[in-house]
Protein backbone atom coordinates (compact mmCIF):
# COMPACT_ATOMS: atom_id res chain seq x y z
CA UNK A 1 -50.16 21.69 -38.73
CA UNK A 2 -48.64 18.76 -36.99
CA UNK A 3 -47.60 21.16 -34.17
CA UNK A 4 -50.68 23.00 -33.45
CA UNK A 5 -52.32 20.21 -33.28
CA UNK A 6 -50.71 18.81 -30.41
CA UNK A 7 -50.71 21.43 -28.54
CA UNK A 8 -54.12 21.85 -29.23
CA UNK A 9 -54.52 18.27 -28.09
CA UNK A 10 -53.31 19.11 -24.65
CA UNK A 11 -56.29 20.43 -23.75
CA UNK A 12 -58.81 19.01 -25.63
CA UNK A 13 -57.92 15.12 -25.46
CA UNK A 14 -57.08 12.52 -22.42
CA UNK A 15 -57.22 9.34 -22.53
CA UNK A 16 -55.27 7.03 -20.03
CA UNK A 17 -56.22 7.99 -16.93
CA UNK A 18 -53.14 7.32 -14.95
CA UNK A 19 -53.09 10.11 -12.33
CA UNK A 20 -51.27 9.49 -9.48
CA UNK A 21 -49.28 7.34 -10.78
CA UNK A 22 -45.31 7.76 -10.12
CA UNK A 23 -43.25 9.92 -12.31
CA UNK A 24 -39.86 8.06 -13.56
CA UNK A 25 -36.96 10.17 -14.21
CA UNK A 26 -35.17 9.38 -17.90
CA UNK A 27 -33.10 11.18 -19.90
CA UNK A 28 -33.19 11.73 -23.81
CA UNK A 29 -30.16 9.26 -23.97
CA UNK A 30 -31.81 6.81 -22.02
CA UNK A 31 -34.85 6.83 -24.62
CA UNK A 32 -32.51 6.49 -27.43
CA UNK A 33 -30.74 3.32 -26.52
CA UNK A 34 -33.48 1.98 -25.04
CA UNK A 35 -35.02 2.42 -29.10
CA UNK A 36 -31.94 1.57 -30.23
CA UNK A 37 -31.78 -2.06 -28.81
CA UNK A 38 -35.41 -3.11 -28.76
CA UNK A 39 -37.52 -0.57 -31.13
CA UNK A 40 -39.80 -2.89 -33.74
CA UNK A 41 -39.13 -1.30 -36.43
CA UNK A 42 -35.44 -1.22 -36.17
CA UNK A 43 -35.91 -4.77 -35.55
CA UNK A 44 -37.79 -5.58 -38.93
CA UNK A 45 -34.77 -3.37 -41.00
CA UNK A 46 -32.26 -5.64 -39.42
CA UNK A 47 -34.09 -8.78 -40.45
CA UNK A 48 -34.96 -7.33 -43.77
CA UNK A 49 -31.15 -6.40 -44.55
CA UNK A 50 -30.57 -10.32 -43.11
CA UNK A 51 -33.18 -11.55 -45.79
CA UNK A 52 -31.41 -9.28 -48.78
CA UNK A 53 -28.08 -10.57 -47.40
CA UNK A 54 -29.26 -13.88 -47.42
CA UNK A 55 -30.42 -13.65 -51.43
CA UNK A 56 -27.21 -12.15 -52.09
CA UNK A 57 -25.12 -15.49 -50.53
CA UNK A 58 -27.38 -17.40 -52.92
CA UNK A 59 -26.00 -15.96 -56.03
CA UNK A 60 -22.36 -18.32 -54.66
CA UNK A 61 -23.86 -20.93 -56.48
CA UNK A 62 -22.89 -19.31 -59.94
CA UNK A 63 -19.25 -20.43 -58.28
CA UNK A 64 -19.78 -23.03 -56.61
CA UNK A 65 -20.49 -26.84 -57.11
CA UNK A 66 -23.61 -28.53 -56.79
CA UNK A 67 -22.82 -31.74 -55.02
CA UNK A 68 -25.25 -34.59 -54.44
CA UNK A 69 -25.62 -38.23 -53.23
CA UNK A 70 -27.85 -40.47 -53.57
CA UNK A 71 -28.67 -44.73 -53.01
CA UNK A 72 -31.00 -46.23 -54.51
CA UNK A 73 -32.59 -49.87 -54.43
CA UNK A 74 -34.29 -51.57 -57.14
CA UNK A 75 -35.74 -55.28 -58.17
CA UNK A 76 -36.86 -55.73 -61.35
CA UNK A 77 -37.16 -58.23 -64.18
CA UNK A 78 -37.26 -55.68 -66.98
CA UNK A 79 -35.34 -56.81 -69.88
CA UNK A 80 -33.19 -53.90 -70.25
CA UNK A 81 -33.47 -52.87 -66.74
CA UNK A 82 -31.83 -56.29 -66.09
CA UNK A 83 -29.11 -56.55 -68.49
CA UNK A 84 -28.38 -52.86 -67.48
CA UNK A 85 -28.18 -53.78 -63.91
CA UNK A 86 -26.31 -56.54 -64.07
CA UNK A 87 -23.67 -54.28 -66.65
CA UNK A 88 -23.25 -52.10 -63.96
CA UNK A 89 -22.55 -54.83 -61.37
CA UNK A 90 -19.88 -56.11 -64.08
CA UNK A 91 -21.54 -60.17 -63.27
CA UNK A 92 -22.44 -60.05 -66.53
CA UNK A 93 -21.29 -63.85 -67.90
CA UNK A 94 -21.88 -65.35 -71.79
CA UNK A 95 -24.74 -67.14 -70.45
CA UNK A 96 -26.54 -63.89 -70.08
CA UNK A 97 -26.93 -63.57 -73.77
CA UNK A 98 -28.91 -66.10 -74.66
CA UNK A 99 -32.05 -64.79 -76.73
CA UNK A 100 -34.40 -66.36 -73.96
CA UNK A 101 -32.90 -64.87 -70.88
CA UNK A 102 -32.48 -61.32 -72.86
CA UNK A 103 -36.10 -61.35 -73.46
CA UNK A 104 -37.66 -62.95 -70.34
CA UNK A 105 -34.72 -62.21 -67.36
CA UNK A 106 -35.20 -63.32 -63.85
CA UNK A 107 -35.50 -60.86 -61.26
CA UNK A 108 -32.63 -58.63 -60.01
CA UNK A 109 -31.51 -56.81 -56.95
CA UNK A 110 -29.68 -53.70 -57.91
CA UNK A 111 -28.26 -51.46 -55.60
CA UNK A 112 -26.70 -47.83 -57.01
CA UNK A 113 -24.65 -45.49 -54.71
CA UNK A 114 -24.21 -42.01 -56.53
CA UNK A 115 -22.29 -39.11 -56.17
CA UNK A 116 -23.31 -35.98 -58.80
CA UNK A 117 -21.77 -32.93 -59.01
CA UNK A 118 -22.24 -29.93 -60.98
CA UNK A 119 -20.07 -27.19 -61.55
CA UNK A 120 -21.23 -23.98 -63.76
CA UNK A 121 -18.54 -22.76 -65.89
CA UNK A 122 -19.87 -19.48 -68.00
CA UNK A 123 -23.62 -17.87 -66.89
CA UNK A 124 -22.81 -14.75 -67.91
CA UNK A 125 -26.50 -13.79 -66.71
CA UNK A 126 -26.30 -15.21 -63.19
CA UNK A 127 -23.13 -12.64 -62.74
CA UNK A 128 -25.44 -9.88 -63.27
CA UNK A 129 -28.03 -11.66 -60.93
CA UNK A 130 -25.39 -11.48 -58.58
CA UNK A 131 -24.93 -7.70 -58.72
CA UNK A 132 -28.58 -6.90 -58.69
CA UNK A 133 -28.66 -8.88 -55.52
CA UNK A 134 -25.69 -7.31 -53.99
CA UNK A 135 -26.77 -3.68 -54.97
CA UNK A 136 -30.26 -5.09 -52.95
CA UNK A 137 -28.27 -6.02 -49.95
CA UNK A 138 -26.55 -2.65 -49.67
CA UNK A 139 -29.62 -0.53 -50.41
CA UNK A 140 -31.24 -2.63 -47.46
CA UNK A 141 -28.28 -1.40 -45.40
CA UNK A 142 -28.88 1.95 -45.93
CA UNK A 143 -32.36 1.47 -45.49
CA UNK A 144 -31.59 0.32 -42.13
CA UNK A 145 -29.28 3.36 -41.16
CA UNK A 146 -31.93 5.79 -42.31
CA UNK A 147 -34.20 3.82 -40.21
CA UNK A 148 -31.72 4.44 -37.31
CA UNK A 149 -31.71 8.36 -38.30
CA UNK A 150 -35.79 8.58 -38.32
CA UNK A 151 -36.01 6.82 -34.87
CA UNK A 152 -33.54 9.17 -33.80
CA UNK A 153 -35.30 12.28 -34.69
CA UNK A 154 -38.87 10.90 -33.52
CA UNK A 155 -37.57 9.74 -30.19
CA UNK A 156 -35.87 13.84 -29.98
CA UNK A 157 -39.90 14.86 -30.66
CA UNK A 158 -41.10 12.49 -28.46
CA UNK A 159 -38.98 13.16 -25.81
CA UNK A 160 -39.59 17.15 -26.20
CA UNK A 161 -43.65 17.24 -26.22
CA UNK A 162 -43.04 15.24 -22.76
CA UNK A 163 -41.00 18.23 -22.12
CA UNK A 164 -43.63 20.56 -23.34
CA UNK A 165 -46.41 18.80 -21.45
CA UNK A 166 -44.61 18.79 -18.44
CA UNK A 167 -44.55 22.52 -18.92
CA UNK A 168 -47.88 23.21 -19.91
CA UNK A 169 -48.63 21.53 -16.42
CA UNK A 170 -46.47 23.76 -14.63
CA UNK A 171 -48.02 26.92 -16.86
CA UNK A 172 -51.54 25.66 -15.26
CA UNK A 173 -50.69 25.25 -11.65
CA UNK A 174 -49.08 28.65 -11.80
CA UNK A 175 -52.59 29.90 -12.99
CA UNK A 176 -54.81 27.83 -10.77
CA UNK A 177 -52.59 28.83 -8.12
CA UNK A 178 -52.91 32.50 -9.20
CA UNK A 179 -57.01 31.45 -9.58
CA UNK A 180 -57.07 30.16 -6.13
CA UNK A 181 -55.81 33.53 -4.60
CA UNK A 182 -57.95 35.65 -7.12
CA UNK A 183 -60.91 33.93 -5.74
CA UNK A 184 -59.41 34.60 -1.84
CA UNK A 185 -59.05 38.22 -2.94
CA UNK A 186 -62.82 38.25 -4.84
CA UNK A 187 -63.94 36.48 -1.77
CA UNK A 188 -62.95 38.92 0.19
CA UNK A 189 -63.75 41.76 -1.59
CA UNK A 190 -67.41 40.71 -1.79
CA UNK A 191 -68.01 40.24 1.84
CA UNK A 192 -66.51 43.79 2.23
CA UNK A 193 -68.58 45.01 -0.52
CA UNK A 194 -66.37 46.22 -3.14
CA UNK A 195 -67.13 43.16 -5.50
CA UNK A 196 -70.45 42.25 -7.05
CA UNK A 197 -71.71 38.30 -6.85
CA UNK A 198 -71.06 38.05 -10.74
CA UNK A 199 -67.49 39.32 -10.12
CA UNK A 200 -66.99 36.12 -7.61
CA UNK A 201 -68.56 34.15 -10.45
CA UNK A 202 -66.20 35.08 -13.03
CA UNK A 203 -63.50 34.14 -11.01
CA UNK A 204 -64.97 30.98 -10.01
CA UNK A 205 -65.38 30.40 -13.58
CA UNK A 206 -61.91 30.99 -14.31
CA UNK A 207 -61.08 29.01 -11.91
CA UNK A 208 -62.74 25.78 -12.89
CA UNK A 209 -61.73 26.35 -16.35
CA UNK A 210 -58.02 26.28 -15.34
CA UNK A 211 -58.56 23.50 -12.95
CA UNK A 212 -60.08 21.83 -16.46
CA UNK A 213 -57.75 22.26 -18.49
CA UNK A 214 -54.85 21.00 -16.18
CA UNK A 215 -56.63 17.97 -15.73
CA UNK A 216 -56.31 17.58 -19.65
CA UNK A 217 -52.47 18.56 -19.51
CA UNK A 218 -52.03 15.78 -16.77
CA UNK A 219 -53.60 13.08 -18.95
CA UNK A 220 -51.13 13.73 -22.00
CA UNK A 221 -47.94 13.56 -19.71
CA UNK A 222 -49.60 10.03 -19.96
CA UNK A 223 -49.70 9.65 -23.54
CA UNK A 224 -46.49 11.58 -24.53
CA UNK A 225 -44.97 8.63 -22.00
CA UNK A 226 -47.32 6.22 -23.24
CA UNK A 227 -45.51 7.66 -27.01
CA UNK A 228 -42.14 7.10 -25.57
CA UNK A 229 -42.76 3.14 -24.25
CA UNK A 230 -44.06 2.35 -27.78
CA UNK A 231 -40.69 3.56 -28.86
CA UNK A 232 -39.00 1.59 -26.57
CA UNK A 233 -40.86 -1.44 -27.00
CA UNK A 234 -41.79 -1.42 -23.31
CA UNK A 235 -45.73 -2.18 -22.50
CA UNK A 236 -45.60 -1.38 -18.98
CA UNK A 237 -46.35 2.27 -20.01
CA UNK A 238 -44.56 3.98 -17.12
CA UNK A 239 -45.54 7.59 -16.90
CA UNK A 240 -41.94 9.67 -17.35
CA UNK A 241 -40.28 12.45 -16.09
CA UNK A 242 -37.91 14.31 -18.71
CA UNK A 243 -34.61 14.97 -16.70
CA UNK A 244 -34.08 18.30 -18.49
CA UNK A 245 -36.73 21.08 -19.40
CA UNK A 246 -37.45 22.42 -22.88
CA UNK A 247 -35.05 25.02 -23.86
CA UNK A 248 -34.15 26.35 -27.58
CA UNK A 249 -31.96 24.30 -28.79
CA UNK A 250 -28.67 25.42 -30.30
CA UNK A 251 -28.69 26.91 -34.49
CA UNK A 252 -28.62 25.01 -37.97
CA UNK A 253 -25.54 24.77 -40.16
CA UNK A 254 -26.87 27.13 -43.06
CA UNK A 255 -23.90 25.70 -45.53
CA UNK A 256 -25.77 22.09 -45.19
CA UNK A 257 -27.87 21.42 -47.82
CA UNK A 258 -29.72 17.89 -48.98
CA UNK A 259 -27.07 15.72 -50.05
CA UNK A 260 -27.15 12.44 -52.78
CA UNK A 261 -24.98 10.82 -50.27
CA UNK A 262 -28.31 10.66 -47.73
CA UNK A 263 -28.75 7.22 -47.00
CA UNK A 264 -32.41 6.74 -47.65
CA UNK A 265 -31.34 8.45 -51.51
CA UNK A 266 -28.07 6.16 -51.80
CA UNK A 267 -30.50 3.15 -51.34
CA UNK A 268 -32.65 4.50 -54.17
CA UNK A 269 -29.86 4.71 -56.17
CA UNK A 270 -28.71 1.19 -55.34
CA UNK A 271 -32.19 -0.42 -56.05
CA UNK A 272 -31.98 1.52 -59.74
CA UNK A 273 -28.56 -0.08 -60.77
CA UNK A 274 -30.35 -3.34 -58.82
CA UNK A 275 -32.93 -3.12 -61.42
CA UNK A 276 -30.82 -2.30 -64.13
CA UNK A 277 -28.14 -5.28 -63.29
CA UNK A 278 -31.94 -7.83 -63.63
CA UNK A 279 -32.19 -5.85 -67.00
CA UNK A 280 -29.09 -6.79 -68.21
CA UNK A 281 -29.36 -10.99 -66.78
CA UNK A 282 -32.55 -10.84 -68.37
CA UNK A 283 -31.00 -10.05 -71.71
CA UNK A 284 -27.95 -12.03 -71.42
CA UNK A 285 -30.54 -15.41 -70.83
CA UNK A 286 -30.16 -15.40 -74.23
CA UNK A 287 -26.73 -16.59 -74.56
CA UNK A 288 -25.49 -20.28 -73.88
CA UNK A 289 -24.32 -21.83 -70.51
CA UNK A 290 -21.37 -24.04 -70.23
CA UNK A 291 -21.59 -26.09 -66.58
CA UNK A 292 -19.24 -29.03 -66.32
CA UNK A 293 -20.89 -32.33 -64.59
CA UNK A 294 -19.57 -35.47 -63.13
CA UNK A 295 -20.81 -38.51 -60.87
CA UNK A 296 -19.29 -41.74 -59.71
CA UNK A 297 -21.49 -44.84 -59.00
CA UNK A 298 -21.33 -47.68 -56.67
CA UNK A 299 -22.93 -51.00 -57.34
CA UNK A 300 -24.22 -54.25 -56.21
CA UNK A 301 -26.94 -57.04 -56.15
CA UNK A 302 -26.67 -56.52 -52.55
CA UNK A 303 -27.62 -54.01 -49.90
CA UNK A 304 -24.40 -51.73 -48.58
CA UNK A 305 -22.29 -53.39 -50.56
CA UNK A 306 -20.12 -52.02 -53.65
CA UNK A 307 -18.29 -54.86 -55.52
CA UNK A 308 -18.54 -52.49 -58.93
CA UNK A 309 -17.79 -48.99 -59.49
CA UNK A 310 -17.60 -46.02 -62.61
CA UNK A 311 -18.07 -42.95 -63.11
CA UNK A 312 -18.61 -40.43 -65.70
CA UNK A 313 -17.56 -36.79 -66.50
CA UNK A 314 -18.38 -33.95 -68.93
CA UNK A 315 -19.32 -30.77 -69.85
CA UNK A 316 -22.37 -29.73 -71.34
CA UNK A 317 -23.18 -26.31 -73.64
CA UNK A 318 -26.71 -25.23 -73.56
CA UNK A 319 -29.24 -22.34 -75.70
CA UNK A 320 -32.21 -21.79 -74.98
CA UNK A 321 -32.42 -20.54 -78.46
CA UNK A 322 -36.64 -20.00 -78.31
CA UNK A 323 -38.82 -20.15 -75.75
CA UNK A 324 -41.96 -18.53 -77.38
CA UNK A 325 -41.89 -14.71 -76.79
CA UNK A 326 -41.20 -15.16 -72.56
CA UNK A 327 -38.04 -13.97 -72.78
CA UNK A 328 -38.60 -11.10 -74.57
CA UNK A 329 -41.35 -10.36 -72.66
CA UNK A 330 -39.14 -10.30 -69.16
CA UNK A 331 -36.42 -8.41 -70.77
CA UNK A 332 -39.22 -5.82 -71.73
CA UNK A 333 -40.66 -6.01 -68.21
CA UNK A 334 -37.30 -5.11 -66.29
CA UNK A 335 -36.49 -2.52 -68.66
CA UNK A 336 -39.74 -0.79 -67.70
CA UNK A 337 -39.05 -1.86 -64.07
CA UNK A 338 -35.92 -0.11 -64.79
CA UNK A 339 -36.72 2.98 -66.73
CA UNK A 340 -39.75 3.54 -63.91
CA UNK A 341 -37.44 3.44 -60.94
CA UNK A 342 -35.13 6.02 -62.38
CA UNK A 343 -37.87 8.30 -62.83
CA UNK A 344 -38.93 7.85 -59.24
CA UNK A 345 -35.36 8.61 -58.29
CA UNK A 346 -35.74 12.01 -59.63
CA UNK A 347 -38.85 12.49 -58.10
CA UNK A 348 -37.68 11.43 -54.57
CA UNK A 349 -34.33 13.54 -55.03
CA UNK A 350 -36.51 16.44 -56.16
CA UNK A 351 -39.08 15.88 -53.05
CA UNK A 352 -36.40 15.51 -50.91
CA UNK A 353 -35.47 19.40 -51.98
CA UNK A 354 -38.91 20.69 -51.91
CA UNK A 355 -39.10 19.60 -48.02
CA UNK A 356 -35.55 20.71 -46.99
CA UNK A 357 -37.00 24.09 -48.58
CA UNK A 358 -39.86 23.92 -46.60
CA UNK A 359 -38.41 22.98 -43.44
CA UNK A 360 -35.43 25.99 -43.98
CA UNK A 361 -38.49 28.48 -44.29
CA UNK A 362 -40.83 26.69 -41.18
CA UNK A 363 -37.28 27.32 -39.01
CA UNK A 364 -37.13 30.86 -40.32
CA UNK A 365 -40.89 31.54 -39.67
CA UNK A 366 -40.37 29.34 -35.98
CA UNK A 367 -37.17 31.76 -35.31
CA UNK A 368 -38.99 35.14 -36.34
CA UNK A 369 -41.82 33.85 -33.71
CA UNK A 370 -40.08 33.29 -31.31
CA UNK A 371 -38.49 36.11 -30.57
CA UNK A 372 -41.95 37.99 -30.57
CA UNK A 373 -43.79 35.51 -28.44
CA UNK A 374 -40.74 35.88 -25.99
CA UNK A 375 -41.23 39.87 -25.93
CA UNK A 376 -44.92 39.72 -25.69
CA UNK A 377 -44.90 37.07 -22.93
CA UNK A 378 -42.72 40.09 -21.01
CA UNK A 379 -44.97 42.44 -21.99
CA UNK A 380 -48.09 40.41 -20.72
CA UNK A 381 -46.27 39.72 -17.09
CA UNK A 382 -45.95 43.02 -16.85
CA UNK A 383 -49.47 44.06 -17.64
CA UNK A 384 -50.54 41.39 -15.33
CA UNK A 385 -48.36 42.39 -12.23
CA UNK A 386 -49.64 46.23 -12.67
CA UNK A 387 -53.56 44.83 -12.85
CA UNK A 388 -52.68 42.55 -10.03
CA UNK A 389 -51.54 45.91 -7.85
CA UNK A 390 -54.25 47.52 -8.80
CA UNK A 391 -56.80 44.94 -7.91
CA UNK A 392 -55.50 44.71 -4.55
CA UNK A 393 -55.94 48.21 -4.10
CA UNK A 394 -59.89 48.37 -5.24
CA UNK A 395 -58.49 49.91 -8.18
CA UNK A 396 -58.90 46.91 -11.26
CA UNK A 397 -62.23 45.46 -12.30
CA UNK A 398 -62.15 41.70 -12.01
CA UNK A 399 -62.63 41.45 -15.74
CA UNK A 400 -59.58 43.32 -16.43
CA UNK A 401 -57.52 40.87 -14.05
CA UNK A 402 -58.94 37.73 -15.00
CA UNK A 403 -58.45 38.87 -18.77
CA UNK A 404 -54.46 39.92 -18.17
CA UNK A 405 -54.14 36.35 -16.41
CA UNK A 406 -55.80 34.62 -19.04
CA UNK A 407 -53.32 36.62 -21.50
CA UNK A 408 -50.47 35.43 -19.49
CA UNK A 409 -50.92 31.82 -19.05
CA UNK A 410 -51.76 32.15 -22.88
CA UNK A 411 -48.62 33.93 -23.48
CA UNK A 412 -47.25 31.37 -21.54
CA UNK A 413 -48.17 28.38 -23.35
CA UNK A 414 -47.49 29.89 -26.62
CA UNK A 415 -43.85 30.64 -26.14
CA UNK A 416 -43.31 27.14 -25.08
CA UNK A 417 -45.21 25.91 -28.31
CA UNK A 418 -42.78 27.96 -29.74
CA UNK A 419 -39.88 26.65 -28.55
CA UNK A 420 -41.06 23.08 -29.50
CA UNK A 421 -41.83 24.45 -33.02
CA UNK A 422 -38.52 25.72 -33.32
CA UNK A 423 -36.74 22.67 -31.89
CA UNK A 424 -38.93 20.47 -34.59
CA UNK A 425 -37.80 22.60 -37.52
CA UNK A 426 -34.26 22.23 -36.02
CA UNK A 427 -34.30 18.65 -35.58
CA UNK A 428 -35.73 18.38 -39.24
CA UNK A 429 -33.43 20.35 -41.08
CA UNK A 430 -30.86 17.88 -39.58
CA UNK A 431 -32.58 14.86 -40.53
CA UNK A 432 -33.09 15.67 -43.73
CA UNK A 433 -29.72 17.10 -44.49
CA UNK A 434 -27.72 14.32 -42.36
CA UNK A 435 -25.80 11.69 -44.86
């Protein structure tokens, strides 16, 4: 379990070693628009919603003209290339006619200024490229909000295990404190002979152990900060200071429930009818295109200048009426494309459920705990305080003490873990369920 395991790692991992380093105050809301303005991974859904939008602005030239110009310079003594230029130039005299100039011409300069433009009329199939790429566009959008909503929920963890190391540390130097006057006590008991030299032992043993294992707790104040810079973007790696302690946070809306609407499900949605639109232009490739087309020309035997002009204007019907079995093949291809990313719509909707199930029972289980690791943590101060008195008064074995502190700090540590458990569920219950 996710959880467990880092708690278990506060004890049994470290590995910046930034002790005594300064401690930098910062609030949950400080973490959060820090991710929100320079987090990397917000930053690649912005510029992959800016590369969908950008496909989708494409699709304007089913509207739009295609406009070109062009000058071009050519010398040639090309028969028809000749005659042809010298049409164009309108210097064409009688002379130009005779048998042995048409066949053998002198060279020509011919100069051509052109202006092209196309204009589709009817592509019934780029229309539906259009809405595939728009559908894209605002899947990509939601993408990007749900991106939003996932930082938002890992910067709340983040920022509560630095919460829950910072109390794990102050768990510890409550017991090494507590170890420190055990050993006075032990100490003193021995020199006044009421305490064996293993008794000392044990408590020096205890001792060193919780001296251990706060060193361990210090190091992962480092890397839950260390966590919260990657976050943020920030590779100075400051070691942070939560402004507020870990406390249960408040209940879950039972009437919420996972929701179609969800972002993250509304952009699977949108890539379907995306793939469905591509279906649909692949099909209608098989119908003709009317684009209208024009161009005016400018021309001359010399350079820049433009003593003739004309121009010409049309419209032109095509059909690709066979092109092998490639356009079957697509239109097969998207309609699997298609057909498959429906299916893993269901699939995600229905895996969706299964964890908001899951989560609703972890929150249940994480509630039930807590209020029994809450009653036994009472239950083991008590125990403690009562062996305490009696140790002072010769009355205790060490072994009894040292076991009803160890059973304390342990209590301790557990209630906090807890807490963080229950926050988690808490925080993922709203994640999941939040539209």
């Amino acid at each position: 379990m996710i959880l467990r395991t880092f708690i278990t790692s506060l004890f049994f991992t470290g590995t910046f070693s930034m002790f005594g380093q300064e401690s930098v105050p910062i609030s949950r809301q400080d973490v959060m628009a820090s991710v929100s303005e320079n987090n990397t991974t917000i930053k690649i859904s912005i510029e992959e919603f800016n590369q969908a939008r950008a496909e989708y602005r494409q699709t304007n030239a089913i509207f739009l003209p295609n406009i070109s110009a062009s000058y071009t310079g050519i010398s040639t003594t090309n028969p028809l290339m000749a005659f042809g230029s010298k049409l164009n130039q309108e210097i064409l005299t009688q002379n130009d006619f005779d048998p042995a100039l048409l066949n053998d011409p002198n060279q020509i300069q011919n100069f051509a200024t052109t202006f092209e433009i196309q204009q589709p009329l009817i592509n019934v199939d780029g229309f539906y490229h259009r809405a595939a790429a728009k559908s894209k566009m605002e899947a990509m959008s939601l993408k990007r909000q749900r991106t939003a909503d996932f930082l938002e929920f890992e910067v709340s963890n983040a920022y509560m295990q630095l919460q829950l190391a910072y109390k794990i540390v102050d768990v510890l130097n409550k017991a090494y404190e507590a170890a420190k006057a055990n050993k006075k006590l032990a100490d003193n008991g021995f020199r006044q002979g009421l305490l064996q030299r293993a008794d000392v032992l044990n408590v020096e043993v205890r001792l060193n152990d919780v001296k251990n294992q706060l060193q361990h707790a210090e190091s992962n104040i480092n890397n839950a900060s260390n966590y919260i810079s990657f976050l943020m973007n920030d590779d100075s790696f400051l070691r942070f200071r939560p402004t507020d302690s870990l406390t249960v946070n408040s209940m879950f809306d039972s009437n919420k429930t996972v929701s179609e609407n969800r972002s993250d499900i509304k952009a699977m949605q949108l890539g379907t009818q995306a793939l469905e639109a591509m279906n649909k232009a692949d099909n209608m490739a098989f119908l003709p295109r009317l684009n209208a087309f024009g161009s005016y020309q400018l021309y001359d035997d010399d350079m820049f200048q433009a003593d003739a002009n004309g121009y010409v204007i049309g419209a032109k019907l095509s059909w690709d009426i066979f092109q092998g079995s490639k356009r079957f093949g697509k239109a097969q291809k998207s309609k699997a494309e298609f057909e498959k990313s429906k299916l893993q719509y269901d699939q995600y909707l229905s895996k969706s459920k299964l964890e908001f199930n899951k989560a609703q029972r972890m929150f249940i289980d994480a509630k039930n705990k807590l209020d029994l690791t809450a009653l036994a943590l009472k239950q083991s101060e008590e125990s403690l305080r009562i062996r305490t008195n009696r140790f002072k008064e010769g009355l205790e074995k060490t072994s009894d003490l040292l076991m009803a502190e160890t059973q304390y700090a342990q209590k301790q540590l557990e209630y906090y873990q807890t807490i963080f458990e229950y926050n988690y569920a808490l925080n993922y219950l709203e994640f999941l369920t939040r539209e």
